[in-house]
Protein backbone atom coordinates (compact mmCIF):
# COMPACT_ATOMS: atom_id res chain seq x y z
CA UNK A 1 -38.94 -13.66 -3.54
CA UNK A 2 -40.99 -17.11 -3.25
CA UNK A 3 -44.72 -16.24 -3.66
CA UNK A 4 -47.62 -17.44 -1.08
CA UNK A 5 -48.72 -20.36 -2.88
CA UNK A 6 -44.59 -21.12 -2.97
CA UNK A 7 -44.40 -21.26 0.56
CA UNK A 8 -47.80 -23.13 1.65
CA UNK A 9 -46.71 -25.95 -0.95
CA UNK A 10 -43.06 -25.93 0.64
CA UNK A 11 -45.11 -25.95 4.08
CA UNK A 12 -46.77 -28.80 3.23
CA UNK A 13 -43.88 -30.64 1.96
CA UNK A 14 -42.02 -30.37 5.00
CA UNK A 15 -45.22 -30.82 7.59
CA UNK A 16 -45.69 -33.84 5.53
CA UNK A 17 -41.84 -35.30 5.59
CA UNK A 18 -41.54 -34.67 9.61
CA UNK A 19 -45.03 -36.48 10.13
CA UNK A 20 -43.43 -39.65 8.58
CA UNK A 21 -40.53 -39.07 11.09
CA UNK A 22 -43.09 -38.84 13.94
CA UNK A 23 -44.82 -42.17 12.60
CA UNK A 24 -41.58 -43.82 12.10
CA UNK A 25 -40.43 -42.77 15.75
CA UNK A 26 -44.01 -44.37 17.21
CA UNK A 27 -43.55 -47.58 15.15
CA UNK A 28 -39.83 -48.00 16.44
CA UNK A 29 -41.48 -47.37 20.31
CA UNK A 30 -44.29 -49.74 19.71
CA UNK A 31 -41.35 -52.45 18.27
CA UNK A 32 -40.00 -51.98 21.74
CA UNK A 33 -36.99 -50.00 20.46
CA UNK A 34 -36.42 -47.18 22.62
CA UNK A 35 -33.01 -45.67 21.67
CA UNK A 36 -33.85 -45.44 18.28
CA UNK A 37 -37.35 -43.80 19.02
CA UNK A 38 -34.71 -41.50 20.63
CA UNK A 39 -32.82 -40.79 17.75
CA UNK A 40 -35.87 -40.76 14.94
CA UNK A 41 -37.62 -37.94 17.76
CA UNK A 42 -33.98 -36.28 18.06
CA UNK A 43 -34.00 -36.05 14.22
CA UNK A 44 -37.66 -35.35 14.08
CA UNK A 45 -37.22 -32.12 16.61
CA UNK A 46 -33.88 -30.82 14.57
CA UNK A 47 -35.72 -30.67 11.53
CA UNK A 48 -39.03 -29.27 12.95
CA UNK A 49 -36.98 -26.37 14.49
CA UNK A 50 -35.52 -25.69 11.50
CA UNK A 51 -38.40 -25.36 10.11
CA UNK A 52 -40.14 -22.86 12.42
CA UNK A 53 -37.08 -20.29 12.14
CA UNK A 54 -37.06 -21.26 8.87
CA UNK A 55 -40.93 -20.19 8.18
CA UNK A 56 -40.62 -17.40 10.61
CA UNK A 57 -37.37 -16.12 8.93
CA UNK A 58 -38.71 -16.04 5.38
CA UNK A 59 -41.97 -14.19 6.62
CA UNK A 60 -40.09 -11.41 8.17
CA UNK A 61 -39.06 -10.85 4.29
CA UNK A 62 -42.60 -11.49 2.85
CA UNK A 63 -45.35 -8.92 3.01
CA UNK A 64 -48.01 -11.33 3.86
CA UNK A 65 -51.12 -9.31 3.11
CA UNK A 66 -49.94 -9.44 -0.26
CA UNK A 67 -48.41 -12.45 -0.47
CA UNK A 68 -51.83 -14.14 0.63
CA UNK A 69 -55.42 -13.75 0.04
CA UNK A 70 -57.67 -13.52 2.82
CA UNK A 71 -58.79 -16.85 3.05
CA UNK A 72 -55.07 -18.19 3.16
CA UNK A 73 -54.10 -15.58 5.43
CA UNK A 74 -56.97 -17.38 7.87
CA UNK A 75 -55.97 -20.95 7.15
CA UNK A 76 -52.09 -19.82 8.28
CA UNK A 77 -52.85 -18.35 11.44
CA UNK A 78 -55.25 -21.33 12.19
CA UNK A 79 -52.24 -23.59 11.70
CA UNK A 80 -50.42 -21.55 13.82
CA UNK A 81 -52.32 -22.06 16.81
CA UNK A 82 -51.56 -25.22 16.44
CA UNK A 83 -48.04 -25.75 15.05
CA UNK A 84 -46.66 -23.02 17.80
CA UNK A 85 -47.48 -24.58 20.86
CA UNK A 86 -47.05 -27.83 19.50
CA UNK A 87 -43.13 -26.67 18.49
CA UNK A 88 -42.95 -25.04 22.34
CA UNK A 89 -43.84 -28.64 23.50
CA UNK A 90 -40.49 -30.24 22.03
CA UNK A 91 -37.64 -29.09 23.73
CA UNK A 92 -39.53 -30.44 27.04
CA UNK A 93 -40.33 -33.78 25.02
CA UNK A 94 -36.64 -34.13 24.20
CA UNK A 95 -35.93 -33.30 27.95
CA UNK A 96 -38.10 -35.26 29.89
CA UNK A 97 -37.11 -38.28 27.24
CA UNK A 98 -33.36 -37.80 27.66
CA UNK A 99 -33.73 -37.90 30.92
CA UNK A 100 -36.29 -40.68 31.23
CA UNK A 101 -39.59 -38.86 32.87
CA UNK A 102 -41.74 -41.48 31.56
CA UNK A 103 -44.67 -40.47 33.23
CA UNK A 104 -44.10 -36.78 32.06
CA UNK A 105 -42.88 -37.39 29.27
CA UNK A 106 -46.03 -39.16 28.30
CA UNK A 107 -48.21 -36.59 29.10
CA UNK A 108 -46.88 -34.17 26.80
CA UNK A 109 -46.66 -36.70 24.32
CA UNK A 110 -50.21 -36.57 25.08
CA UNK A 111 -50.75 -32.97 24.67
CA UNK A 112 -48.17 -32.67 21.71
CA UNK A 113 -49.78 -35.59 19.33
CA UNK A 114 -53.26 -33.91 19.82
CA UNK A 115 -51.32 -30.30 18.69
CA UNK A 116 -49.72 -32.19 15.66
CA UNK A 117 -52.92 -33.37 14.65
CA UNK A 118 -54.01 -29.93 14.62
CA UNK A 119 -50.80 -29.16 12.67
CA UNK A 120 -51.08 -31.47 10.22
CA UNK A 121 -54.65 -31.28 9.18
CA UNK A 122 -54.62 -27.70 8.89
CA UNK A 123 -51.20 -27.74 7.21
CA UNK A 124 -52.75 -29.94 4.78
CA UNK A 125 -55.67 -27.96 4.37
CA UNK A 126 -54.36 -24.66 3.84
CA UNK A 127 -55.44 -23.07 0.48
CA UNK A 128 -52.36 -23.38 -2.62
């Protein structure tokens, strides 16, 4: 059974390697090529889902009050506020860019890259 500080550092690891996808999906929009923004953000979502069940999977088996102190147990459900809604956002991200709602599709973009900043500086910042 992995222990708390396991699963923050794996946390991290994978917050981190998605984030590159998400920078690596603006750069290919802001070189003016779309379809493979498509496909990076395609990738980027699969592997973000995975993710979530993944996380939420492996703390149905973990006791968290003991797996985490206090002060962890805080940081986690402050990234949480963030990394929820920011994972709800996708699937209509995907959507809206499949089907080419530009206009909608930028204002979640919107909403979502303020969430992931959330996500990714208290992912960062949670307690080993």
């Amino acid at each position: 059974m992995p222990t708390g500080p396991q699963i923050i550092l794996t946390l991290k690891v994978l917050v981190v390697a998605v984030t590159v996808l998400l920078v690596a999906s603006l750069v290919a929009l802001a070189l003016k090529r779309p379809r493979l923004h498509g496909h990076i953000n395609t990738a980027f979502f699969v592997l973000t889902m995975a993710t979530v069940v993944g996380f939420e999977t492996l703390l149905q088996w973990v006791d968290v009050s003991a797996a985490f102190d206090p002060t962890a147990r805080q940081a986690l459900y402050t990234h949480l506020w963030f990394s929820v809604p920011s994972a709800l956002l996708l699937p209509a991200m995907i959507l809206t860019g499949k089907l080419r709602r530009k206009q909608l599709h930028l204002a979640l973009a919107f909403v979502f890259l303020l969430l992931w900043s959330g996500t990714v500086v208290t992912g960062l910042g949670l307690p080993n």
